[in-house]
C-alpha atoms as a PDB file:
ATOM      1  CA  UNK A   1       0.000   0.000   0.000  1.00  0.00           C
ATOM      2  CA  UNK A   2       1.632   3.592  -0.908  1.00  0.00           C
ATOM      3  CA  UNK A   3       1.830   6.020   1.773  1.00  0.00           C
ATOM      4  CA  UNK A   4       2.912   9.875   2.221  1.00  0.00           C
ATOM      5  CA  UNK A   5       3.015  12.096   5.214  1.00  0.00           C
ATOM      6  CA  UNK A   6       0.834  15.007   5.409  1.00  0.00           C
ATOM      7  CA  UNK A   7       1.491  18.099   7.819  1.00  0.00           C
ATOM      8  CA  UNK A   8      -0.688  19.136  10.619  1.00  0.00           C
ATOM      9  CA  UNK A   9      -0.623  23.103  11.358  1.00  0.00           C
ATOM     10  CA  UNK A  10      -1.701  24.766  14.727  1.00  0.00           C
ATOM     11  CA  UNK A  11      -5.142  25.168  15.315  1.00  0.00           C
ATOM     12  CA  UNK A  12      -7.154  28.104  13.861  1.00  0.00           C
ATOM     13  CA  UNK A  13      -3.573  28.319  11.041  1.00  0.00           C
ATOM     14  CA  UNK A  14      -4.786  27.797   7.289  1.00  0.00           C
ATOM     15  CA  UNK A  15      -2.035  25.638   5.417  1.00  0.00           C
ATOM     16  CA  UNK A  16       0.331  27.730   3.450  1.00  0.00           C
ATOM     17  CA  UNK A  17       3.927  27.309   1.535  1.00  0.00           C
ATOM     18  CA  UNK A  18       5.278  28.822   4.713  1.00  0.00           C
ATOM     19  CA  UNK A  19       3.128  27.941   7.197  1.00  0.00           C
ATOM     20  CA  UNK A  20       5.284  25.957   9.801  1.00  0.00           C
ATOM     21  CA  UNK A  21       4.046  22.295  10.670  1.00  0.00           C
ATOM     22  CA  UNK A  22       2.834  21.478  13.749  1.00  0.00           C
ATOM     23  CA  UNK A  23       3.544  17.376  13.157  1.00  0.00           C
ATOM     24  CA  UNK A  24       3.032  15.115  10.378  1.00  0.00           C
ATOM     25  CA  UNK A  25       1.557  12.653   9.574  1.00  0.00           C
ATOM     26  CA  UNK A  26       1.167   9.192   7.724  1.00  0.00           C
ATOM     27  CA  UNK A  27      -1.790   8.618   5.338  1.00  0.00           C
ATOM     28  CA  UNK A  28      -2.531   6.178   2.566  1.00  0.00           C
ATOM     29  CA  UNK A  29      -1.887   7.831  -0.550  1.00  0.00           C
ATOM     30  CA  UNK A  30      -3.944  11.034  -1.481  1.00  0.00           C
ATOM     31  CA  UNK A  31      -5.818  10.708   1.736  1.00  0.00           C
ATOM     32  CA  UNK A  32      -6.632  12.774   4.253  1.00  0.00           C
ATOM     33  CA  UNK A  33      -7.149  10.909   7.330  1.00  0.00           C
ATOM     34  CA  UNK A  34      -4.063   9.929   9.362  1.00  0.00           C
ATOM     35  CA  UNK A  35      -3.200   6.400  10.334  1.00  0.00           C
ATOM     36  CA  UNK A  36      -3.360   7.495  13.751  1.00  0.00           C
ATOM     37  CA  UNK A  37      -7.206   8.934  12.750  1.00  0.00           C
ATOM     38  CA  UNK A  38      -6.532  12.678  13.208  1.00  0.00           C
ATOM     39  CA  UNK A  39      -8.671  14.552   9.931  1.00  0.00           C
ATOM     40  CA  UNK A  40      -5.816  16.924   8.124  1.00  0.00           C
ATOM     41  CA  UNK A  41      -6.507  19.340   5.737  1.00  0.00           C
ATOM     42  CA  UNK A  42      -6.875  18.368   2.173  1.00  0.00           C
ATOM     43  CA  UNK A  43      -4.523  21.275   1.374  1.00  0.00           C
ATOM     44  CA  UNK A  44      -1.825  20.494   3.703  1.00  0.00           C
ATOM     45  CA  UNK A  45       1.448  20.191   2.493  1.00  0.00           C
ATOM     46  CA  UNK A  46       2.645  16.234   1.715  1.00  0.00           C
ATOM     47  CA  UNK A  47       6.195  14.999   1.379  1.00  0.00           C
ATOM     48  CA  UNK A  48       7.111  11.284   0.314  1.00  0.00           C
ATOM     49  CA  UNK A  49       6.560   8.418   3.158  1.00  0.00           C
ATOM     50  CA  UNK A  50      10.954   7.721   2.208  1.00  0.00           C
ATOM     51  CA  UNK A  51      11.464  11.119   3.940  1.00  0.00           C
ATOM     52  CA  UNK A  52      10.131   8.964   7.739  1.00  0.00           C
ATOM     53  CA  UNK A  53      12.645   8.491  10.032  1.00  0.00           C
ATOM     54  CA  UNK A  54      14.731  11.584   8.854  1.00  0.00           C
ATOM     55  CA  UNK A  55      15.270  15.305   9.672  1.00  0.00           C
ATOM     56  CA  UNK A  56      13.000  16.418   7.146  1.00  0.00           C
ATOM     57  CA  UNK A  57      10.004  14.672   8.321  1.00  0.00           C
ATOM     58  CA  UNK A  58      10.581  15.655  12.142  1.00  0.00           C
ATOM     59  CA  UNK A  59       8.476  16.026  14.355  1.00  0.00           C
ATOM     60  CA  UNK A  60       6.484  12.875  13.305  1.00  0.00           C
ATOM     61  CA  UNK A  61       3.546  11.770  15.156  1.00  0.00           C
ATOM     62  CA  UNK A  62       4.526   8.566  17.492  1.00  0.00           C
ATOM     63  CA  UNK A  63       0.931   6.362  16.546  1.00  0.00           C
ATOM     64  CA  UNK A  64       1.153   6.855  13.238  1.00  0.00           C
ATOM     65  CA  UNK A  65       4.571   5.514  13.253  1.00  0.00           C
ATOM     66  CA  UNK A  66       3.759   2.311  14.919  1.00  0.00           C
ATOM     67  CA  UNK A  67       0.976   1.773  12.420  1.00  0.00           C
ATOM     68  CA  UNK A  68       3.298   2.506   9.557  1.00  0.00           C
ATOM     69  CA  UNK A  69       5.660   0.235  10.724  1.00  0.00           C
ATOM     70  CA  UNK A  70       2.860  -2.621  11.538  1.00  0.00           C
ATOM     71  CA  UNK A  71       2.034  -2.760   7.440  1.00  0.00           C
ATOM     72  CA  UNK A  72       5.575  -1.962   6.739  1.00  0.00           C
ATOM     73  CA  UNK A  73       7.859  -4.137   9.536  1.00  0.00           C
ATOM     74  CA  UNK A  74      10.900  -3.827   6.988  1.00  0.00           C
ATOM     75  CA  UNK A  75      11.146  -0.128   6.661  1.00  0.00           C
ATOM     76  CA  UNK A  76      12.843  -0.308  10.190  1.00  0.00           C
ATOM     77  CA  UNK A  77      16.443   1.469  10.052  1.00  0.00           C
END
């Protein structure tokens, strides 16, 4: 299944190109709804599932980690 992370802004803070990012995300592909269930905004900004587990994708939200890594065990290091 193809994945991507999608950010999660402040509340009450509209996604922009330079709006900072509160956390992301994982979410099946295109969707909207985080593996850990949290709703994001369709417009939020996404960034490839390969960029988990690096500086780029920090912070990342813990549960939908631990999901991720559930349906992908061998992504691990």
């Amino acid at each position: 299944m193809e994945h991507e992370m999608r950010a999660e802004y402040e509340e009450g803070v509209l996604p922009h190109a330079d709006t900072p990012v509160k956390i992301w995300h994982m979410v099946r592909l295109d969707g909207t709804t985080a593996m850990c269930g949290r709703e994001l905004a369709p417009a939020a900004a996404t960034q490839t599932a390969e960029v988990w587990g690096t500086p780029q994708g920090e912070p990342f939200c813990h549960s939908c980690g631990a999901m991720y890594l559930r349906e992908h065990p061998g992504d691990i290091g």
